[in-house]
N, C-alpha and C. Protein backbone atom coordinates (compact mmCIF):
# COMPACT_ATOMS: atom_id res chain seq x y z
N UNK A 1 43.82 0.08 -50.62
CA UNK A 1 43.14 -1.03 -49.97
C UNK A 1 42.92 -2.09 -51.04
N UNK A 2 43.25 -3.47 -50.70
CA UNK A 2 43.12 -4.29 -51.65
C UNK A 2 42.15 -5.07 -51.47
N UNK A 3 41.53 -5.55 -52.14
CA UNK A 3 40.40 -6.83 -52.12
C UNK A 3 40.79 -8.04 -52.87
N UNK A 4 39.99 -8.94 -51.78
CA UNK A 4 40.23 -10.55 -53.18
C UNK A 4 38.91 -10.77 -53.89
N UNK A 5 39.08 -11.68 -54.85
CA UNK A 5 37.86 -11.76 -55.61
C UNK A 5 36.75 -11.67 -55.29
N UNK A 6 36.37 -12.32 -53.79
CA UNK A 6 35.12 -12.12 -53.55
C UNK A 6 34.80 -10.24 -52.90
N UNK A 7 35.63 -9.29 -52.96
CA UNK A 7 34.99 -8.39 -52.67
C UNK A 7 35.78 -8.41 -51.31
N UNK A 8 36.55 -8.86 -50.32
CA UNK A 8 36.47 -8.30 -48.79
C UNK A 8 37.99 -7.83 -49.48
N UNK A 9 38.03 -7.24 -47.84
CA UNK A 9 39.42 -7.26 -47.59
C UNK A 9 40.61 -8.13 -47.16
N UNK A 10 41.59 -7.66 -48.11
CA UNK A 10 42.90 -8.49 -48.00
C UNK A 10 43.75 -7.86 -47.27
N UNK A 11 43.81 -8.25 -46.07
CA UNK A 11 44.98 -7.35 -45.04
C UNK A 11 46.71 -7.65 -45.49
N UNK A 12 46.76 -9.02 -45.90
CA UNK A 12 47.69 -9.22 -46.72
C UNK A 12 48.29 -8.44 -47.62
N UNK A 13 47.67 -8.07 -48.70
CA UNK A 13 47.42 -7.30 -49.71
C UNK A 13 47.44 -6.34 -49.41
N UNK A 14 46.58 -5.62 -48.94
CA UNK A 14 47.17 -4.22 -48.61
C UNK A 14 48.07 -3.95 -47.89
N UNK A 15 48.81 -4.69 -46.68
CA UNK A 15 50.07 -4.18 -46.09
C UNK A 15 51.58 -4.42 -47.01
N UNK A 16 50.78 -4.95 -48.12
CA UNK A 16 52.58 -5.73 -48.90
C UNK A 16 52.25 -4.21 -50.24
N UNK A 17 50.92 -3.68 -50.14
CA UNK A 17 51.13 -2.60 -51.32
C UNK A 17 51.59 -1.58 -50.67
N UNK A 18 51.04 -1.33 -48.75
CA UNK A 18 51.02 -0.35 -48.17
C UNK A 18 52.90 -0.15 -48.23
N UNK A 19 53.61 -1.03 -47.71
CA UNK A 19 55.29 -1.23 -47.69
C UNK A 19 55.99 -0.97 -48.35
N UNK A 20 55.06 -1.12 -49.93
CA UNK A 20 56.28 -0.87 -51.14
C UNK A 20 56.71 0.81 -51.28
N UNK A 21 57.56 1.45 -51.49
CA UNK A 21 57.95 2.91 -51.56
C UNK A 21 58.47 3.10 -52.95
N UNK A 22 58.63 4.25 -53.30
CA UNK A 22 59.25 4.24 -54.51
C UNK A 22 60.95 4.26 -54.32
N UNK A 23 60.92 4.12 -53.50
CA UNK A 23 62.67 4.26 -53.59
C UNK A 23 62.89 2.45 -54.04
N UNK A 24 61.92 1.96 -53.46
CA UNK A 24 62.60 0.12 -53.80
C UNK A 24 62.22 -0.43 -54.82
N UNK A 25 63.70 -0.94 -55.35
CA UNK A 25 63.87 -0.71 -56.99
C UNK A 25 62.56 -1.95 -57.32
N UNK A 26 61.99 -2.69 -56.42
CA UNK A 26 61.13 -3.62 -57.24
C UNK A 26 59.92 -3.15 -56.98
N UNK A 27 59.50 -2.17 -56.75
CA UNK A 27 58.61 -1.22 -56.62
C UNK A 27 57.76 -1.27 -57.97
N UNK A 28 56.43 -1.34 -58.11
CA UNK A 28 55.93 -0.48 -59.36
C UNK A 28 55.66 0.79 -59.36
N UNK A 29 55.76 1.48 -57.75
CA UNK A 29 54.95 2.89 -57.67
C UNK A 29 56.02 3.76 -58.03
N UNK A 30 55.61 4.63 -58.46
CA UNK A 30 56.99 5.54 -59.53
C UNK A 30 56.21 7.24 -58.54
N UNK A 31 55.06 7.26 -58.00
CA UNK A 31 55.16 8.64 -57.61
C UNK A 31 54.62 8.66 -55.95
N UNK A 32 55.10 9.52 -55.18
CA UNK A 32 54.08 8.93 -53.72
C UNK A 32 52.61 9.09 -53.84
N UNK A 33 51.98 9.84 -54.60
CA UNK A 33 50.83 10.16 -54.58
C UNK A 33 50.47 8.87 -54.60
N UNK A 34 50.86 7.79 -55.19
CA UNK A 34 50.46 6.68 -55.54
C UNK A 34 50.23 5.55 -54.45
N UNK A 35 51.04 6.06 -53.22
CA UNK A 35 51.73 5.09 -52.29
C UNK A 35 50.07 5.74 -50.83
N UNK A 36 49.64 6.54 -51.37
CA UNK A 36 48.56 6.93 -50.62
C UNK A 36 47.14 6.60 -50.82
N UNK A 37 46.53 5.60 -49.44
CA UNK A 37 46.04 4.92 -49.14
C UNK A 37 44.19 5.40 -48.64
N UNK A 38 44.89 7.29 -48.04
CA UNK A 38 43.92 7.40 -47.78
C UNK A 38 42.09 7.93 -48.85
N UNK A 39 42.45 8.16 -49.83
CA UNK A 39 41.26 8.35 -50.58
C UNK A 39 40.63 6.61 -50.56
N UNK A 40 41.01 5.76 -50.92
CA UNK A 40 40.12 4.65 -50.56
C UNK A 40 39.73 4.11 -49.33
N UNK A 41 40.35 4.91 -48.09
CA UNK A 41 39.39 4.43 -46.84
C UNK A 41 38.26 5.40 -46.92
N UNK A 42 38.19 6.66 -47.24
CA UNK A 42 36.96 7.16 -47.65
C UNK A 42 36.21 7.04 -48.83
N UNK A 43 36.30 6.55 -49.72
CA UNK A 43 35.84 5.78 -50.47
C UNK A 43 34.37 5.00 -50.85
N UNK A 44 33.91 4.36 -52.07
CA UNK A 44 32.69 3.64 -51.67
C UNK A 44 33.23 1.95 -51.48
N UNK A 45 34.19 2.05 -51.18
CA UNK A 45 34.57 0.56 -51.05
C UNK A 45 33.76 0.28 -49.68
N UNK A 46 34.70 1.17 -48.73
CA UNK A 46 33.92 0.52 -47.46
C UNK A 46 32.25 0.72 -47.05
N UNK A 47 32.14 1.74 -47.95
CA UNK A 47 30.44 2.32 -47.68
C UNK A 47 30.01 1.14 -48.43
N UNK A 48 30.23 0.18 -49.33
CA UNK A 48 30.04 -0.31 -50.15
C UNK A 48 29.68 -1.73 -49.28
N UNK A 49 30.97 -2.16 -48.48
CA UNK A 49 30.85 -3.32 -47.74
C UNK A 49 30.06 -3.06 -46.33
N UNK A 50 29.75 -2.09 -45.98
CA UNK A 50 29.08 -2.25 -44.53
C UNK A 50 27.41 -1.91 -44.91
N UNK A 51 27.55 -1.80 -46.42
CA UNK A 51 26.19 -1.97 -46.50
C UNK A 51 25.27 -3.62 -46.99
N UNK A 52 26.54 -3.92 -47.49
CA UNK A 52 26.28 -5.43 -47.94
C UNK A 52 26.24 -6.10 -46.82
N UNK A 53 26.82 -6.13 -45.50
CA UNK A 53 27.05 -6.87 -44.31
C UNK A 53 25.51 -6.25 -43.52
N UNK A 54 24.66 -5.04 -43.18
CA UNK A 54 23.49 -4.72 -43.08
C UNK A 54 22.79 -5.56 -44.11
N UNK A 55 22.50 -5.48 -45.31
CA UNK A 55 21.79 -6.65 -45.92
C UNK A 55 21.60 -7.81 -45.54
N UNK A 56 22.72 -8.56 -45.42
CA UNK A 56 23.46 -10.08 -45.18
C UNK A 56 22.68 -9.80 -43.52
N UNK A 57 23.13 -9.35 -42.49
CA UNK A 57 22.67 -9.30 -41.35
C UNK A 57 21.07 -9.51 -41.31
N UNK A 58 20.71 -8.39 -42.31
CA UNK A 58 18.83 -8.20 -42.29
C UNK A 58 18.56 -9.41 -42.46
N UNK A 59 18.83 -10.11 -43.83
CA UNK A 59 18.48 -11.07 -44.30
C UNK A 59 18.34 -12.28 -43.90
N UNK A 60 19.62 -12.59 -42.34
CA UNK A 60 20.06 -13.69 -41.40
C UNK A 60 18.72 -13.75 -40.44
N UNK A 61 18.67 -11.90 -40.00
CA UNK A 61 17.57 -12.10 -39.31
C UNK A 61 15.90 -12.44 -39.57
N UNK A 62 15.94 -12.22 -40.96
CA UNK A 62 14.47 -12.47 -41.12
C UNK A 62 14.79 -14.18 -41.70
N UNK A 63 15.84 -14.69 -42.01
CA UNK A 63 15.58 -16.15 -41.83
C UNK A 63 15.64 -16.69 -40.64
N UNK A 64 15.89 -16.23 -39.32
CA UNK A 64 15.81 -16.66 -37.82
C UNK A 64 14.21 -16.47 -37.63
N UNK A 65 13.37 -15.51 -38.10
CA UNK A 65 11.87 -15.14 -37.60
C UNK A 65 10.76 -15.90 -38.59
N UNK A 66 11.73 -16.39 -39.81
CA UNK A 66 10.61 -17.66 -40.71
C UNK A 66 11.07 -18.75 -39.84
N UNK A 67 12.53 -19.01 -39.04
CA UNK A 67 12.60 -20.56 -38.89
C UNK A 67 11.85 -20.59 -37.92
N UNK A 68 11.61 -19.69 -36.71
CA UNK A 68 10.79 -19.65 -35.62
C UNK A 68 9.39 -19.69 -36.12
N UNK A 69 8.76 -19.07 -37.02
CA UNK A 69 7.82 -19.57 -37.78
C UNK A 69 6.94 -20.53 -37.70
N UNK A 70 7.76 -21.18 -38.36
CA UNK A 70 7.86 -22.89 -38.41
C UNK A 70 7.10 -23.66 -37.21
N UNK A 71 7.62 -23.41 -36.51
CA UNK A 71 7.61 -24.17 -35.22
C UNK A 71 6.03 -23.66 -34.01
N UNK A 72 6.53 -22.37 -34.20
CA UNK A 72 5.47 -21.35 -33.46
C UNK A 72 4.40 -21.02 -34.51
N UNK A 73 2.89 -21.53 -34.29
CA UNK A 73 1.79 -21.20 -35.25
C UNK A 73 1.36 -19.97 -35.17
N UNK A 74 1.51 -19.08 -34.81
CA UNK A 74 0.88 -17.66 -34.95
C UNK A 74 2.09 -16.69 -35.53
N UNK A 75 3.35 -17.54 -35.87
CA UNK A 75 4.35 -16.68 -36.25
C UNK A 75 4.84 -16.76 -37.54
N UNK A 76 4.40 -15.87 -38.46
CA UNK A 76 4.61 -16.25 -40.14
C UNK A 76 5.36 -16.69 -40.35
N UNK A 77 5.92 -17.82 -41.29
CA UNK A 77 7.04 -18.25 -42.15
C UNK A 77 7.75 -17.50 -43.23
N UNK A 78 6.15 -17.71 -44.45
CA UNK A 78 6.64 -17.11 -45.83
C UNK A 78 6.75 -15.99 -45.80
N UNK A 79 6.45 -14.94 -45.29
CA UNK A 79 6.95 -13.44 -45.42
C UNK A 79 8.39 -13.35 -44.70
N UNK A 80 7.95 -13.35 -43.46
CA UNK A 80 9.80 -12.93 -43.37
C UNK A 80 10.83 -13.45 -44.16
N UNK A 81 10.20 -14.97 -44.79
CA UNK A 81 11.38 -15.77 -45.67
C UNK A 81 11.53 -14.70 -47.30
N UNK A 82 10.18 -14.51 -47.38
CA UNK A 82 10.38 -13.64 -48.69
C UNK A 82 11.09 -12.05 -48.43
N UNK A 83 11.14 -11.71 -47.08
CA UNK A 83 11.65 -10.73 -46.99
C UNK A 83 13.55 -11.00 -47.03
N UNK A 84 14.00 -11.92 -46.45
CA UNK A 84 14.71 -12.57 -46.45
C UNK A 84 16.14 -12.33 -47.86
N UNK A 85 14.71 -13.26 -48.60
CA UNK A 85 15.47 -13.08 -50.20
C UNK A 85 15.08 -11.64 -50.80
N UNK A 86 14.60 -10.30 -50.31
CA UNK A 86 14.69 -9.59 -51.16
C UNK A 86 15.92 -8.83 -50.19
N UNK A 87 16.54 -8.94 -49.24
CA UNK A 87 17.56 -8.28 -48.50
C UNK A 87 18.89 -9.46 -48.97
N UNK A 88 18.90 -10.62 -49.26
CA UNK A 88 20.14 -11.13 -49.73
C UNK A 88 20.27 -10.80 -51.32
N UNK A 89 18.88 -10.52 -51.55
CA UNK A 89 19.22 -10.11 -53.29
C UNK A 89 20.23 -8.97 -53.48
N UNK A 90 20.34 -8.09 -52.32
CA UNK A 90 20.75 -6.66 -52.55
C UNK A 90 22.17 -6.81 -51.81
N UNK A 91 22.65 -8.49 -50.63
CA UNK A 91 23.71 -8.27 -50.45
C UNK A 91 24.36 -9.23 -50.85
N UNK A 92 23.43 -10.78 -50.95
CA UNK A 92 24.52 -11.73 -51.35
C UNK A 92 24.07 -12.50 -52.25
N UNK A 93 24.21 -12.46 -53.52
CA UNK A 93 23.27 -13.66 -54.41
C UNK A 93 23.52 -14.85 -53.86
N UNK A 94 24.63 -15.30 -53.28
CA UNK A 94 24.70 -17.07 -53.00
C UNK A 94 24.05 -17.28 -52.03
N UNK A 95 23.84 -16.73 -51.15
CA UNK A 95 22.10 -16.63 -50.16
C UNK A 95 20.84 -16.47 -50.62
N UNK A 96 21.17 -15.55 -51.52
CA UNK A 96 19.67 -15.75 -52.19
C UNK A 96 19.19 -16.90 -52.98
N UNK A 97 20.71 -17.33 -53.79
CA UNK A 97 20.48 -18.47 -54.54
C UNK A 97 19.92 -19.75 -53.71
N UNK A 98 20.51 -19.93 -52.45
CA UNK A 98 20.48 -20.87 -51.54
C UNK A 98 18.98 -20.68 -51.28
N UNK A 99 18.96 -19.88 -50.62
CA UNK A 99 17.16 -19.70 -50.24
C UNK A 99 16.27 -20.13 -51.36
N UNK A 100 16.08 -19.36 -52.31
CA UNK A 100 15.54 -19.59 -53.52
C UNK A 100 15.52 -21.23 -53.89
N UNK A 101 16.49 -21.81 -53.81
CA UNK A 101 16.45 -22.93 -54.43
C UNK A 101 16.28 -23.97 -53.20
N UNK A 102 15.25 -24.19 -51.93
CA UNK A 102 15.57 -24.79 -51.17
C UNK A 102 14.11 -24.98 -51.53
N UNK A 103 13.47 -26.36 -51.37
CA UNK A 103 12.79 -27.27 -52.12
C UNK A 103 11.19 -26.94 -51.26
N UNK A 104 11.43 -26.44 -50.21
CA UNK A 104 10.12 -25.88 -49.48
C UNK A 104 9.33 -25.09 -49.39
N UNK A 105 10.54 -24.13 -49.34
CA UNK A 105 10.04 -22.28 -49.40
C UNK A 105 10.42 -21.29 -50.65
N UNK A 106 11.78 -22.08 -51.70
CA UNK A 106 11.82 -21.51 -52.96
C UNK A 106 11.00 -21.46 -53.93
N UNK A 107 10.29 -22.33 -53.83
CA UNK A 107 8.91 -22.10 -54.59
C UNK A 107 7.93 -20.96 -55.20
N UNK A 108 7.60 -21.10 -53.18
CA UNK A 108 6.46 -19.64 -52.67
C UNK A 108 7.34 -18.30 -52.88
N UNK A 109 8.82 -18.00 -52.69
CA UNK A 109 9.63 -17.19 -53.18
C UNK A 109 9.84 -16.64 -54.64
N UNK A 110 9.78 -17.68 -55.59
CA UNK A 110 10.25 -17.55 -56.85
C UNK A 110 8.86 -16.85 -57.19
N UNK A 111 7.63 -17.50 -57.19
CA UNK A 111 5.87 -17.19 -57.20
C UNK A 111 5.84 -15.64 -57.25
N UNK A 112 6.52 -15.12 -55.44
CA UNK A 112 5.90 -13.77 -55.21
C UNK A 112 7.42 -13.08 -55.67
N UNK A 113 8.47 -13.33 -56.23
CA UNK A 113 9.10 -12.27 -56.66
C UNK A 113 9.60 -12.49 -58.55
N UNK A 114 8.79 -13.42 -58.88
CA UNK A 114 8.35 -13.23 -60.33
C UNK A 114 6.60 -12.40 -60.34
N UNK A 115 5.65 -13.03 -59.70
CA UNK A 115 4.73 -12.67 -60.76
C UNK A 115 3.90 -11.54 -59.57
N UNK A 116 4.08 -11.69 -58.08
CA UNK A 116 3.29 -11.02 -56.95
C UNK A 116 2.60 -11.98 -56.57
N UNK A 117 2.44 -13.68 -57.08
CA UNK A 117 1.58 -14.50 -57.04
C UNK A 117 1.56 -14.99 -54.95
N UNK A 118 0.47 -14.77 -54.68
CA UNK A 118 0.50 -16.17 -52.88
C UNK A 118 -0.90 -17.25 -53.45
N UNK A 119 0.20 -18.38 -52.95
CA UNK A 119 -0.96 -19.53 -53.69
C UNK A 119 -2.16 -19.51 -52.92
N UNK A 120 -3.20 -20.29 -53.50
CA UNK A 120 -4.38 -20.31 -52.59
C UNK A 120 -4.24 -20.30 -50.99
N UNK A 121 -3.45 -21.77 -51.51
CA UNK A 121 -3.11 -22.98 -49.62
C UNK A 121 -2.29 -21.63 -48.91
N UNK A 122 -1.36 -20.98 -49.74
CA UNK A 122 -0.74 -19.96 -48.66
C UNK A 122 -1.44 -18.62 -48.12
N UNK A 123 -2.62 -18.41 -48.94
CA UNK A 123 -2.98 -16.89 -48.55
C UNK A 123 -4.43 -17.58 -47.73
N UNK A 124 -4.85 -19.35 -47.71
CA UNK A 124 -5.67 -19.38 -46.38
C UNK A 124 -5.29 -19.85 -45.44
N UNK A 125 -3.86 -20.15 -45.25
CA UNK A 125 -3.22 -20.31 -44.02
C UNK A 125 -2.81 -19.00 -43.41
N UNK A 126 -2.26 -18.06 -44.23
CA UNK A 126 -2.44 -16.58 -43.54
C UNK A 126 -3.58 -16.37 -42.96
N UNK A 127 -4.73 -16.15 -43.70
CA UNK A 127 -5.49 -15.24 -43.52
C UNK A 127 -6.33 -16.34 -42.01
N UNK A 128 -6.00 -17.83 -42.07
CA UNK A 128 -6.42 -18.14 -40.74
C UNK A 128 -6.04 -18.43 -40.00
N UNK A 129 -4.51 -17.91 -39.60
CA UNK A 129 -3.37 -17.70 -38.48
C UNK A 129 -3.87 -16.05 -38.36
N UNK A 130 -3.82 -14.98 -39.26
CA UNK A 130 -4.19 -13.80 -38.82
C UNK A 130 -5.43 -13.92 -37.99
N UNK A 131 -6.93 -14.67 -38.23
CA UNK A 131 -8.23 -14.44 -37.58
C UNK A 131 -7.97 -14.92 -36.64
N UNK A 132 -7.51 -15.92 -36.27
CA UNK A 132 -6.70 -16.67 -35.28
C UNK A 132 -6.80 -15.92 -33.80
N UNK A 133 -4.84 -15.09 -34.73
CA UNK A 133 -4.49 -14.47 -33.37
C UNK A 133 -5.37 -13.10 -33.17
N UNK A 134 -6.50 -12.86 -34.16
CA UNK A 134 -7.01 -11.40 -33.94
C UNK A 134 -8.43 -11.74 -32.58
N UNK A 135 -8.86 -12.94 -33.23
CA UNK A 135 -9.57 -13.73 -32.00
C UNK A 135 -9.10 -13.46 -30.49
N UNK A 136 -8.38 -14.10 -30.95
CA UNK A 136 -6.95 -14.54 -29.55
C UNK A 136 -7.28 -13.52 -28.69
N UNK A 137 -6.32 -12.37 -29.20
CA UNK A 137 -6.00 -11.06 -28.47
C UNK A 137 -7.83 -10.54 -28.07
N UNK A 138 -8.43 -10.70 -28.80
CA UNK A 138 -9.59 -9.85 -28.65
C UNK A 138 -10.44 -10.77 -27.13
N UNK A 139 -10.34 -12.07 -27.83
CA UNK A 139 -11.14 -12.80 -26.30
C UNK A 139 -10.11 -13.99 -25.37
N UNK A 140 -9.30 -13.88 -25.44
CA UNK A 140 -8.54 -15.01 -25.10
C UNK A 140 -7.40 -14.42 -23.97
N UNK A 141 -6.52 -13.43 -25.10
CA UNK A 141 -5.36 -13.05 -24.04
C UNK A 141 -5.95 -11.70 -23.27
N UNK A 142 -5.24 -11.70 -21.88
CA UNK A 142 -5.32 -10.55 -20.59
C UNK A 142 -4.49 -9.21 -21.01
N UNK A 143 -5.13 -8.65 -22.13
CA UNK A 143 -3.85 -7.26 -22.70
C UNK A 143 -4.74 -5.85 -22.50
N UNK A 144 -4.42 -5.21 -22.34
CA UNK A 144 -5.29 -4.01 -22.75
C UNK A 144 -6.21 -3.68 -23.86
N UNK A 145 -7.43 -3.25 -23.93
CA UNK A 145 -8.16 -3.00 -25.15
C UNK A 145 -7.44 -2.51 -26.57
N UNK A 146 -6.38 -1.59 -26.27
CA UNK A 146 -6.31 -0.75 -27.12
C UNK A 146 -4.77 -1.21 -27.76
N UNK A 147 -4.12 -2.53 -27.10
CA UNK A 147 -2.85 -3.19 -27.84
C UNK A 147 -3.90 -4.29 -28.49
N UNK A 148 -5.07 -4.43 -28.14
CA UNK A 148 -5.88 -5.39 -28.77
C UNK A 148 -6.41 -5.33 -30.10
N UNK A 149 -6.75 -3.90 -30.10
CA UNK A 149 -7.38 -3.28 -31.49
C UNK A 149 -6.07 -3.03 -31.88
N UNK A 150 -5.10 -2.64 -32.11
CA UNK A 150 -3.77 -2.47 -32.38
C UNK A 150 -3.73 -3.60 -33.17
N UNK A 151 -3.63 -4.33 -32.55
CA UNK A 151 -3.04 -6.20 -33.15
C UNK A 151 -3.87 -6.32 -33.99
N UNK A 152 -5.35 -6.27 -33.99
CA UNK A 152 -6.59 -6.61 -34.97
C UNK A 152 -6.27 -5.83 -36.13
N UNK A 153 -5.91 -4.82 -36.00
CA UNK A 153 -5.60 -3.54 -36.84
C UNK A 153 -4.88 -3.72 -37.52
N UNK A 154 -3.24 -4.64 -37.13
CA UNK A 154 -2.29 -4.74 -37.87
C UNK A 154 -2.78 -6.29 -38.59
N UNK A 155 -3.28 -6.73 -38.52
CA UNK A 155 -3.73 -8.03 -38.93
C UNK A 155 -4.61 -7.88 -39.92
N UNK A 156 -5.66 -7.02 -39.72
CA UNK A 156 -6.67 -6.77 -40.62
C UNK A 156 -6.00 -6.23 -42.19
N UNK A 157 -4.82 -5.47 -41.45
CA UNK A 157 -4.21 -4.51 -42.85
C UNK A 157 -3.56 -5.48 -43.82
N UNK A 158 -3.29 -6.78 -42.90
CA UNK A 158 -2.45 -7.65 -43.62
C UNK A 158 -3.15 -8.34 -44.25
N UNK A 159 -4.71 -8.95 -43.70
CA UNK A 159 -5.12 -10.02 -44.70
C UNK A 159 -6.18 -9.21 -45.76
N UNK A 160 -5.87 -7.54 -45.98
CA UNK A 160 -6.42 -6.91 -46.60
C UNK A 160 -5.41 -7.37 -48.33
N UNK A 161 -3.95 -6.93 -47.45
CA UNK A 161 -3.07 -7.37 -48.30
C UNK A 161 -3.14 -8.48 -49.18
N UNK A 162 -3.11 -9.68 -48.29
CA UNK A 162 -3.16 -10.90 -48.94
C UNK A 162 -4.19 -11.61 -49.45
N UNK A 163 -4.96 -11.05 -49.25
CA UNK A 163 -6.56 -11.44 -49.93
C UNK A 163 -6.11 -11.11 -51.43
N UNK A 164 -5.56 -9.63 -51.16
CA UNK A 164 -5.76 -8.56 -52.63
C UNK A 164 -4.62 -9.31 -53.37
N UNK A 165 -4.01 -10.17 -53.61
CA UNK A 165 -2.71 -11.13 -54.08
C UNK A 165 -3.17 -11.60 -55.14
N UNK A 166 -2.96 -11.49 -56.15
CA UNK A 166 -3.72 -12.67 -57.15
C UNK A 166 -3.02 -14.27 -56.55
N UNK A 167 -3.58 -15.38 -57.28
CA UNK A 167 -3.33 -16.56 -56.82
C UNK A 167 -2.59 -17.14 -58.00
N UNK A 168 -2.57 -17.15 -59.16
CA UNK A 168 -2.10 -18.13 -60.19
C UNK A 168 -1.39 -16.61 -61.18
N UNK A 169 -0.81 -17.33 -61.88
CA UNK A 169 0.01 -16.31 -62.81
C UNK A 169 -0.82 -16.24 -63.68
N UNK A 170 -2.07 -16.32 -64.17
CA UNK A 170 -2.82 -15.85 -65.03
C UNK A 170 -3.53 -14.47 -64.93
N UNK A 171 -3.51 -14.77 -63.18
CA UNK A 171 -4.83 -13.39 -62.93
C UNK A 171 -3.37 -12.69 -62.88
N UNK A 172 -1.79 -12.72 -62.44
CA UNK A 172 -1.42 -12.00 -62.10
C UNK A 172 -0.47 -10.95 -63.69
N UNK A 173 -0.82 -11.85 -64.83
CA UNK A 173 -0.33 -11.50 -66.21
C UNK A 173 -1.62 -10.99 -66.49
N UNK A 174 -2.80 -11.02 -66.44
CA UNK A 174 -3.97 -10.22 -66.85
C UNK A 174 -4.00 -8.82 -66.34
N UNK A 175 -3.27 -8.36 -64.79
CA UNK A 175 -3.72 -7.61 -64.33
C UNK A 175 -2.80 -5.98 -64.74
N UNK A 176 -3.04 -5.45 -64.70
CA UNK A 176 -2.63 -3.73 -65.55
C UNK A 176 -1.49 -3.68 -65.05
């Protein structure tokens, strides 16, 4: 199986290596063992690429649930975006690079995957989109009690989280 530089597959390429035999004199393969294809379809090539394409996929999707974000106030931005870049880190750096370096949200990215840092302005816009919707659900929306405490529950755990964040890279280089 052949690949081009970037890593995929070359169907090209492999059907012009798959063709060559050793009988044809412009052949380089001198034994059949050689002319056999199948140890690299089992291989980590392909385990290799359908895990990078799950990354790349993850990563598409948690930039679809920051861009919705955006738009929709009870629906986080910066986390799924930071989740984002730690799933293109693992499949595509030029996505990550892209993300990373995009003048809005690379910032708050670079912050929490150098130091663990969420800036002030970001951890009290969490924490008052979380009271928000914990409000919400508790007196506002028609749900059952117990998807209510659910939601409060998962909310609470989060701005337990983000409270506990240091804010500046000082507290976060001081801390053990």
């Amino acid at each position: 199986m052949s690949h081009n530089t970037m890593g995929f597959w070359d169907a090209a390429l492999s059907a012009e290596v798959f063709l060559q035999t050793p009988e044809d004199p412009e052949s380089e393969l001198t034994d059949v063992a050689e002319t056999s294809f199948l140890p690299e379809l089992t291989g980590d090539g392909w385990l290799h690429m359908s895990r990078r394409g799950m990354w790349i996929a993850l990563g598409i999707t948690f930039v679809l649930i920051g861009g919705v974000g955006i738009f929709l106030p009870l629906i986080p931005t910066t986390g799924p975006l930071i989740a984002a870049a730690w799933a293109f880190a693992k499949g595509s750096p030029r996505m990550h690079r892209w993300l990373v370096s995009n003048r809005l949200f690379g910032p708050f990215i670079v912050e929490w995957e150098t130091y663990g840092v969420i800036k002030p302005r970001a951890k009290l816009l969490a924490l008052a989109s979380m009271g928000l919707a914990s409000a919400w659900m508790v007196f506002g929306a028609n749900i059952h009690w117990s998807l209510a405490l659910l939601g409060v529950g998962l909310c609470a755990v989060g701005a337990v989280f983000v409270a506990s964040r240091p804010s500046s890279h000082a507290i976060a280089e001081d801390a053990p």
